[in-house]
PDB file of N, CA and C in Angstrom:
ATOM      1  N   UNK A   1      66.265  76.165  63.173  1.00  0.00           N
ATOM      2  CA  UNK A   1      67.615  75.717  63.424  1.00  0.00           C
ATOM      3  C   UNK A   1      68.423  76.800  64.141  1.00  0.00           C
ATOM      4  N   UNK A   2      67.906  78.163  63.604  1.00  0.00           N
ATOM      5  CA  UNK A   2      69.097  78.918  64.144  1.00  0.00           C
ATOM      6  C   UNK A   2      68.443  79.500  65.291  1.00  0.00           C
ATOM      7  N   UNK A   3      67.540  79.000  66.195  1.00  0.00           N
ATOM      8  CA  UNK A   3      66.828  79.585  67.441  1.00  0.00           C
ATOM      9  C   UNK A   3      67.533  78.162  68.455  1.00  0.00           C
ATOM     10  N   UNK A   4      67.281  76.999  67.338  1.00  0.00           N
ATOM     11  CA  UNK A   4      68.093  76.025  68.644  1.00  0.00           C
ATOM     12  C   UNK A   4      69.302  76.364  68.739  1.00  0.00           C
ATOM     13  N   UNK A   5      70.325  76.670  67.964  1.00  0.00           N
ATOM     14  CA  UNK A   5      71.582  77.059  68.203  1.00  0.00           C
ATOM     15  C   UNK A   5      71.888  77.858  69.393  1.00  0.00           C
ATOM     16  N   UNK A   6      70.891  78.800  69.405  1.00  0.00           N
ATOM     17  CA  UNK A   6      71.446  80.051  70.585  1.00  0.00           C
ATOM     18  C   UNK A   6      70.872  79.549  71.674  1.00  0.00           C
ATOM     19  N   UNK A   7      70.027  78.938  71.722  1.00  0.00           N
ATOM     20  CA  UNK A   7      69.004  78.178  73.053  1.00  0.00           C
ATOM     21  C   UNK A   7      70.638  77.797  73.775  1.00  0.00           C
ATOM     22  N   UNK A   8      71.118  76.423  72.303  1.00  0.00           N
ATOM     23  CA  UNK A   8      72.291  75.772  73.017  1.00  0.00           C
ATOM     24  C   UNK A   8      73.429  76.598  73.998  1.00  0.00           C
ATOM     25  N   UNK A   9      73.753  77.965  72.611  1.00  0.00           N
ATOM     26  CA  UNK A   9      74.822  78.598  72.994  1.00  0.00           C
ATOM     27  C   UNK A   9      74.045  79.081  74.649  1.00  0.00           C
ATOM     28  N   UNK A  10      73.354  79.396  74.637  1.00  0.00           N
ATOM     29  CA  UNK A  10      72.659  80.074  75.943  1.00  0.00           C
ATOM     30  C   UNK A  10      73.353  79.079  76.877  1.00  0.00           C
ATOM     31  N   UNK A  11      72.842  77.756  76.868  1.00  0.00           N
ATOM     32  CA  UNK A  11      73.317  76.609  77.889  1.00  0.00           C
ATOM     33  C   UNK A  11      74.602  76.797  78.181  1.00  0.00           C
ATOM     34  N   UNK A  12      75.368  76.528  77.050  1.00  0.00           N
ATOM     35  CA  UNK A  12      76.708  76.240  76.799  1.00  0.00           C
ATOM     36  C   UNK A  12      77.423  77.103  77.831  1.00  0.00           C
ATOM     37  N   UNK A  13      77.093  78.900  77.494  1.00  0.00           N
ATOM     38  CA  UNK A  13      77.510  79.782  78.368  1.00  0.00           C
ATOM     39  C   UNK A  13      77.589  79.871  79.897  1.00  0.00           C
ATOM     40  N   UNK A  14      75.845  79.572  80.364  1.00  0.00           N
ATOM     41  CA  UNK A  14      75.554  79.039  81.605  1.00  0.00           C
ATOM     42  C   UNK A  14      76.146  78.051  82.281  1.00  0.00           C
ATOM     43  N   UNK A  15      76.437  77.068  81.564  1.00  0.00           N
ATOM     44  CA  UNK A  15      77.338  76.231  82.194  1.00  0.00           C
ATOM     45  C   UNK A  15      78.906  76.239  82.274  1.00  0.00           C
ATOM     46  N   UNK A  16      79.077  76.992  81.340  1.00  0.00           N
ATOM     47  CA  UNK A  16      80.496  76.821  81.447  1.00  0.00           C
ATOM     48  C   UNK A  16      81.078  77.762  82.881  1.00  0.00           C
ATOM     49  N   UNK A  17      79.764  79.463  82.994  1.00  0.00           N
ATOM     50  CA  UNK A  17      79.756  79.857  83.883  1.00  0.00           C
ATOM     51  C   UNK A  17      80.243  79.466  85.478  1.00  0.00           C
ATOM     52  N   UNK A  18      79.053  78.504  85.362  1.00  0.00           N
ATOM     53  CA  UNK A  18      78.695  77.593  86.470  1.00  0.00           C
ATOM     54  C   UNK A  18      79.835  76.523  86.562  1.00  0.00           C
ATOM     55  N   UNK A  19      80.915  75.776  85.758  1.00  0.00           N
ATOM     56  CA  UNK A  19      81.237  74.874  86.131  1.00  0.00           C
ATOM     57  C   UNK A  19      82.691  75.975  86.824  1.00  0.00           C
ATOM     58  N   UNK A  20      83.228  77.201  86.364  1.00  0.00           N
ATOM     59  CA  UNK A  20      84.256  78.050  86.256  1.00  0.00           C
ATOM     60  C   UNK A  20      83.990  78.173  87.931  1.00  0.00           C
ATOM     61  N   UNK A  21      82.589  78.884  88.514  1.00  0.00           N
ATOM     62  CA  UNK A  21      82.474  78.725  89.465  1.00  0.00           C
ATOM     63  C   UNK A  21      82.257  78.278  90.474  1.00  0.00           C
ATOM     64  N   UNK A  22      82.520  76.665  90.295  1.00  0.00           N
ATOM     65  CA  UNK A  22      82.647  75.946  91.184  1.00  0.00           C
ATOM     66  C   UNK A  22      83.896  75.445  91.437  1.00  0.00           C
ATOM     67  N   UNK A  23      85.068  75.720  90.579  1.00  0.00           N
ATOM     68  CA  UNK A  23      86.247  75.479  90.743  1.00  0.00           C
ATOM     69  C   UNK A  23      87.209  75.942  92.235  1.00  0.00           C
ATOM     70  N   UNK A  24      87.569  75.224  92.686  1.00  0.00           N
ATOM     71  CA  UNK A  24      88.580  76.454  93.788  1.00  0.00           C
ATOM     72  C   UNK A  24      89.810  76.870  93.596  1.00  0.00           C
ATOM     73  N   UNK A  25      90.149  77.925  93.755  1.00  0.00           N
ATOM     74  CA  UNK A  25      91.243  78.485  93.260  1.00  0.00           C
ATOM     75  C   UNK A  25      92.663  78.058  93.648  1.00  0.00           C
ATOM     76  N   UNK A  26      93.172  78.088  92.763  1.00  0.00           N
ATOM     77  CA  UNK A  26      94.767  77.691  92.385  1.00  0.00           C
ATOM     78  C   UNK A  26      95.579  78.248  92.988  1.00  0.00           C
ATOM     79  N   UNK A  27      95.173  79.054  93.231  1.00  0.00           N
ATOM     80  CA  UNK A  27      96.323  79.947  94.561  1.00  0.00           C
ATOM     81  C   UNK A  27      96.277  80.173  96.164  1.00  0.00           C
ATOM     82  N   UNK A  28      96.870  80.095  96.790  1.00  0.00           N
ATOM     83  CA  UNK A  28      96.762  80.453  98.371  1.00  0.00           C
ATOM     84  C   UNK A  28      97.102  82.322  98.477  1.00  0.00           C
ATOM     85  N   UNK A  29      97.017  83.025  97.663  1.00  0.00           N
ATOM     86  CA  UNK A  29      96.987  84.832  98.196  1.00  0.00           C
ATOM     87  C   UNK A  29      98.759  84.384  98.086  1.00  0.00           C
ATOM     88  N   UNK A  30      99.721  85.433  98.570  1.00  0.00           N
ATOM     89  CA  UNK A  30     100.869  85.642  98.495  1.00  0.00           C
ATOM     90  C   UNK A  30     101.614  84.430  98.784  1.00  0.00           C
ATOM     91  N   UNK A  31     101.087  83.688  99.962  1.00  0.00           N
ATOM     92  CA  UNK A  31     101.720  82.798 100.526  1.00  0.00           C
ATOM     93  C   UNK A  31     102.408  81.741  99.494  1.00  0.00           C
ATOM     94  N   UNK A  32     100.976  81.560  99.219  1.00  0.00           N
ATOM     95  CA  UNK A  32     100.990  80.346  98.160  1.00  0.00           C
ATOM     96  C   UNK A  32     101.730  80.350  97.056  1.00  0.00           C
ATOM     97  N   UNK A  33     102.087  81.592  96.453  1.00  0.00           N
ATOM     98  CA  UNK A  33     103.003  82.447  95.491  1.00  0.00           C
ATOM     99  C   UNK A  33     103.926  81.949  95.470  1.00  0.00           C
ATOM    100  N   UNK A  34     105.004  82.033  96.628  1.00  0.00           N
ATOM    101  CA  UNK A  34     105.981  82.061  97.020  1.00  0.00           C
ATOM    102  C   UNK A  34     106.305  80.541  97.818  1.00  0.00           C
ATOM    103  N   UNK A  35     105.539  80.348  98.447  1.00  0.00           N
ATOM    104  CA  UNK A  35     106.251  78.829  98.845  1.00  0.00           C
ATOM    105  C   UNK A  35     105.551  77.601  98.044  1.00  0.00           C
ATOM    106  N   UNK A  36     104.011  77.805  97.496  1.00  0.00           N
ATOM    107  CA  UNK A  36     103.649  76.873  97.072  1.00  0.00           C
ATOM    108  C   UNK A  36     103.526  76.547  95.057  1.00  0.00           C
ATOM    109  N   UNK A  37     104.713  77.574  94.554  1.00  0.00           N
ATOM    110  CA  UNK A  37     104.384  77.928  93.235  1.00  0.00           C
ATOM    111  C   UNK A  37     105.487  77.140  92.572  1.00  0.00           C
ATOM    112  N   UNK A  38     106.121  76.335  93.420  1.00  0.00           N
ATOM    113  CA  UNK A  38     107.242  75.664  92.673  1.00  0.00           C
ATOM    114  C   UNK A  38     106.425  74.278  92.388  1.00  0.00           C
ATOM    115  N   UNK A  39     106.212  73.352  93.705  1.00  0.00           N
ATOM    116  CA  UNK A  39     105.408  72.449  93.787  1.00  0.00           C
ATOM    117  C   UNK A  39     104.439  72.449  92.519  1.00  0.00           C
ATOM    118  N   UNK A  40     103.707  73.553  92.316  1.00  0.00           N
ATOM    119  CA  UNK A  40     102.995  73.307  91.141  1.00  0.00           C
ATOM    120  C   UNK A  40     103.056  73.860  89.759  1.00  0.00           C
ATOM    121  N   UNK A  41     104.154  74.359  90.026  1.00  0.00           N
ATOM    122  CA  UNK A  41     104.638  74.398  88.486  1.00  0.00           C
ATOM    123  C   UNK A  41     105.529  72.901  87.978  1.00  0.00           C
ATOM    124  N   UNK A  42     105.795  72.366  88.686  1.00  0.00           N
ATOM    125  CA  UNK A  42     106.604  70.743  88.669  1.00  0.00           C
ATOM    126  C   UNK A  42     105.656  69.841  88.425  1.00  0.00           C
ATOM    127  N   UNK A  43     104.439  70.108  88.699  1.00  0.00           N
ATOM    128  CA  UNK A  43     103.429  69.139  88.825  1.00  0.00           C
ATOM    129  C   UNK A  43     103.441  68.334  89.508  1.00  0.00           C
ATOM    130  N   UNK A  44     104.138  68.107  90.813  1.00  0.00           N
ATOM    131  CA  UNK A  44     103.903  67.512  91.913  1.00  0.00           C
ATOM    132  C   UNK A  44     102.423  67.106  92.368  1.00  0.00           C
ATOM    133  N   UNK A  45     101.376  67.989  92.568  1.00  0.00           N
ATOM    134  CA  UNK A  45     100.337  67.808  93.040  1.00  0.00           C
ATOM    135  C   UNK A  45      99.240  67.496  91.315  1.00  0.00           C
ATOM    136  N   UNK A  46      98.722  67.066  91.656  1.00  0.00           N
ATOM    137  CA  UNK A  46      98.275  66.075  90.717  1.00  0.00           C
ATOM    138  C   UNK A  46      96.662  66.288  90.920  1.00  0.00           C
ATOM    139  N   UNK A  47      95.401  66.883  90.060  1.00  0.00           N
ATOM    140  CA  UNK A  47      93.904  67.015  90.092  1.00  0.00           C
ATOM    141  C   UNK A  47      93.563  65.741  90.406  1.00  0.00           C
ATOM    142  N   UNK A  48      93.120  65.582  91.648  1.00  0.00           N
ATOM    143  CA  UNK A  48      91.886  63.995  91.569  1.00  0.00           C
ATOM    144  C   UNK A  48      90.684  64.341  91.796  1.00  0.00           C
ATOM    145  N   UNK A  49      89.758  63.699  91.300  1.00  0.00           N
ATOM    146  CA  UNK A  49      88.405  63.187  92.063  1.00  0.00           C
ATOM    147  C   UNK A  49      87.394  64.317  91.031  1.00  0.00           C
ATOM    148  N   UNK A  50      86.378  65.512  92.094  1.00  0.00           N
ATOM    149  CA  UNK A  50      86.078  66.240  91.740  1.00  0.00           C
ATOM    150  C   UNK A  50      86.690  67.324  90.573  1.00  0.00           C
ATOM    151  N   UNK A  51      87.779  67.892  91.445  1.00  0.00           N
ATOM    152  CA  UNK A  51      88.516  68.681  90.455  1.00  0.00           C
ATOM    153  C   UNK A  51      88.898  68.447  89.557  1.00  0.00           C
ATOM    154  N   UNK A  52      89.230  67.152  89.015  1.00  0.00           N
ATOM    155  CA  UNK A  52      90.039  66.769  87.818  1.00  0.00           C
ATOM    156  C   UNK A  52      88.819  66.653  86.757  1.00  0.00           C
ATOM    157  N   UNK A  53      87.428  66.058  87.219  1.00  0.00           N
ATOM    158  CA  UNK A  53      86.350  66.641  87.021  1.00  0.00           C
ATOM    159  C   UNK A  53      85.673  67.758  85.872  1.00  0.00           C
ATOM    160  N   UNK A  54      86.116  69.014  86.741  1.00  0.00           N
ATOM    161  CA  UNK A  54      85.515  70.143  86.776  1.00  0.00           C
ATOM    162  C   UNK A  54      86.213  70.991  85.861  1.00  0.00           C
ATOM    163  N   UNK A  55      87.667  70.492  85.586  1.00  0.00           N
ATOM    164  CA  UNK A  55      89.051  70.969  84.697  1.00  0.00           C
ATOM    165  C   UNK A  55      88.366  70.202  83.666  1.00  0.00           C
ATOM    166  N   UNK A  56      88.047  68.746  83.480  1.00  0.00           N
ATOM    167  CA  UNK A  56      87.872  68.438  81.826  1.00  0.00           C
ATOM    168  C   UNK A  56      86.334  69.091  81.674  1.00  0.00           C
ATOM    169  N   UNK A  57      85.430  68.956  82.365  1.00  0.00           N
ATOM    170  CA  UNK A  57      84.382  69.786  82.231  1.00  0.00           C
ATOM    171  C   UNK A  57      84.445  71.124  81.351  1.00  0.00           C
ATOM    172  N   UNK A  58      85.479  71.853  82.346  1.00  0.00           N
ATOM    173  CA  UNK A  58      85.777  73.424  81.799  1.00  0.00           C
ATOM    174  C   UNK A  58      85.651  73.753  80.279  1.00  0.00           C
ATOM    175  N   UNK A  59      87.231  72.310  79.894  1.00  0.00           N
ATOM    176  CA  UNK A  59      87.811  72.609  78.628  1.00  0.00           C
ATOM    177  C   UNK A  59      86.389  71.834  77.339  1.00  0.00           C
ATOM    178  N   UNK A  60      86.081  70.815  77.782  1.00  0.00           N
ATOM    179  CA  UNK A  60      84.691  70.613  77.357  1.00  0.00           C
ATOM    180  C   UNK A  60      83.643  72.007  76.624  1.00  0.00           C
ATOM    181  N   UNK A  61      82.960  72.574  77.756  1.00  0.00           N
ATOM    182  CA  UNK A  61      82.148  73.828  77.334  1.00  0.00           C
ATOM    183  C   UNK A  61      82.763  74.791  76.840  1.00  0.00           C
ATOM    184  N   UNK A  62      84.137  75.330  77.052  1.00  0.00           N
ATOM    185  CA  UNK A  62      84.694  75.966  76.413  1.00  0.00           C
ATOM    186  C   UNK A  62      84.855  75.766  75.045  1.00  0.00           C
ATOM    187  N   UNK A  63      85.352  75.082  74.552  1.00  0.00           N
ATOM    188  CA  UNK A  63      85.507  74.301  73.383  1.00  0.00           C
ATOM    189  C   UNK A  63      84.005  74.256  72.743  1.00  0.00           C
ATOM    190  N   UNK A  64      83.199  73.726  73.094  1.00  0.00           N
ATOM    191  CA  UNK A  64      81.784  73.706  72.564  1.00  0.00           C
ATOM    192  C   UNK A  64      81.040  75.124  72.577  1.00  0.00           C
ATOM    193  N   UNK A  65      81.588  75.690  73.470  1.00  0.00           N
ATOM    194  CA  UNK A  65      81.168  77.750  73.247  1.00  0.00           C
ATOM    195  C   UNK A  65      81.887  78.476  72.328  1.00  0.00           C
ATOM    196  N   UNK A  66      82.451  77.957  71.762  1.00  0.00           N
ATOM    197  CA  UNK A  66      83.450  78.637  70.781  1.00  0.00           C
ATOM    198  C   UNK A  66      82.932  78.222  69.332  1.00  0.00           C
ATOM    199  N   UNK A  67      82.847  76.276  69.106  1.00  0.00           N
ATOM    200  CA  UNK A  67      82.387  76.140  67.919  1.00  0.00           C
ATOM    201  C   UNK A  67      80.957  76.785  67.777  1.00  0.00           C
ATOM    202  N   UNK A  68      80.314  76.439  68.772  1.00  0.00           N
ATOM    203  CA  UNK A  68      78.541  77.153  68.426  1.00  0.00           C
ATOM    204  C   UNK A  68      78.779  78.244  68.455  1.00  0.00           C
ATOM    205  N   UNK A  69      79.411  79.315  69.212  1.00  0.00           N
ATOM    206  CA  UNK A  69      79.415  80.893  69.056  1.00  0.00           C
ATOM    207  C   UNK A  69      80.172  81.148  67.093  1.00  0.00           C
ATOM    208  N   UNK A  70      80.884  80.299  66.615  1.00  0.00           N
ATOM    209  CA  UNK A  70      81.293  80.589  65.358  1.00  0.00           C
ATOM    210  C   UNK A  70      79.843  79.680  64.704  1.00  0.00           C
ATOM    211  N   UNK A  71      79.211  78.915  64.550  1.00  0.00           N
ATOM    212  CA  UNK A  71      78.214  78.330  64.340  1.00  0.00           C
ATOM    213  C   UNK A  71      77.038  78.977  63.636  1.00  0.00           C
ATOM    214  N   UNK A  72      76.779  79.690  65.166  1.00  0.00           N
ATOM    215  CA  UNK A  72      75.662  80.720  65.757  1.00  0.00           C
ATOM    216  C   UNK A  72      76.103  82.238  64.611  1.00  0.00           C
ATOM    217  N   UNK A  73      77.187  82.266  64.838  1.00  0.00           N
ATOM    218  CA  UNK A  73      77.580  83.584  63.790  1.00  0.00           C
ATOM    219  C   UNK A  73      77.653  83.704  62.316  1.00  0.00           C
ATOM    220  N   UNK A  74      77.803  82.569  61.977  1.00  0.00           N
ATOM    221  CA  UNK A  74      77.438  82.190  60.525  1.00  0.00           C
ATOM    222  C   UNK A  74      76.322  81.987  60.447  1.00  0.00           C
ATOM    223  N   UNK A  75      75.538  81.605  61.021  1.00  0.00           N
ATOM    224  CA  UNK A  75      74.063  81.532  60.624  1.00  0.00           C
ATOM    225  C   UNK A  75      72.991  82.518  60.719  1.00  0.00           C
ATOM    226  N   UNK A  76      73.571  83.724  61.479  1.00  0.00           N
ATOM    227  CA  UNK A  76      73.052  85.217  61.504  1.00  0.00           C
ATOM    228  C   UNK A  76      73.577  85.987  60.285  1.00  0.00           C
ATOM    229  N   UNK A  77      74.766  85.621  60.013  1.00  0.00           N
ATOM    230  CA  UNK A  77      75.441  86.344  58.916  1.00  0.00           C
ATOM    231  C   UNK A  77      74.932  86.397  57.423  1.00  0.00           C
ATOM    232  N   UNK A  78      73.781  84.819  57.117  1.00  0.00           N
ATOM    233  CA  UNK A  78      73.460  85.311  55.964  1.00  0.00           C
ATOM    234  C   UNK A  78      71.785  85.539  56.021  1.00  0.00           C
TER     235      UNK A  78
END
């Protein structure tokens, strides 16, 4: 049991890796700072398609790397 756990956590990590880096970034460098940081703090622009995607994805593995990493740690612990 506690060898599949870390197999998982192994995945879990890898992917969450992998989905983090496929994201594109939220910012345009200074520009974007400054003229495009109002727009999206208002929420004007709105995640579709892929990206909106790749955001519930994120919070997904995250969430599931956290319970198995506390999981995984209790089950080394005794």
């Amino acid at each position: 049991m506690e060898i599949f756990l870390k197999i998982l956590l192994v995945l879990f990590s890898v992917g969450l890796i992998a989905v983090v880096l496929l994201q594109k970034g939220k910012s345009a460098g200074l520009s974007g700072a400054i003229t495009g940081g109002a727009e999206h703090l208002f929420g004007k622009q709105k995640a579709r398609g892929l990206d909106l995607f790749l955001q519930r994805l994120t919070v997904v593995l995250a969430v599931g790397f956290f319970i198995l990493a506390l999981v995984v740690s209790y089950f080394v612990k005794q």
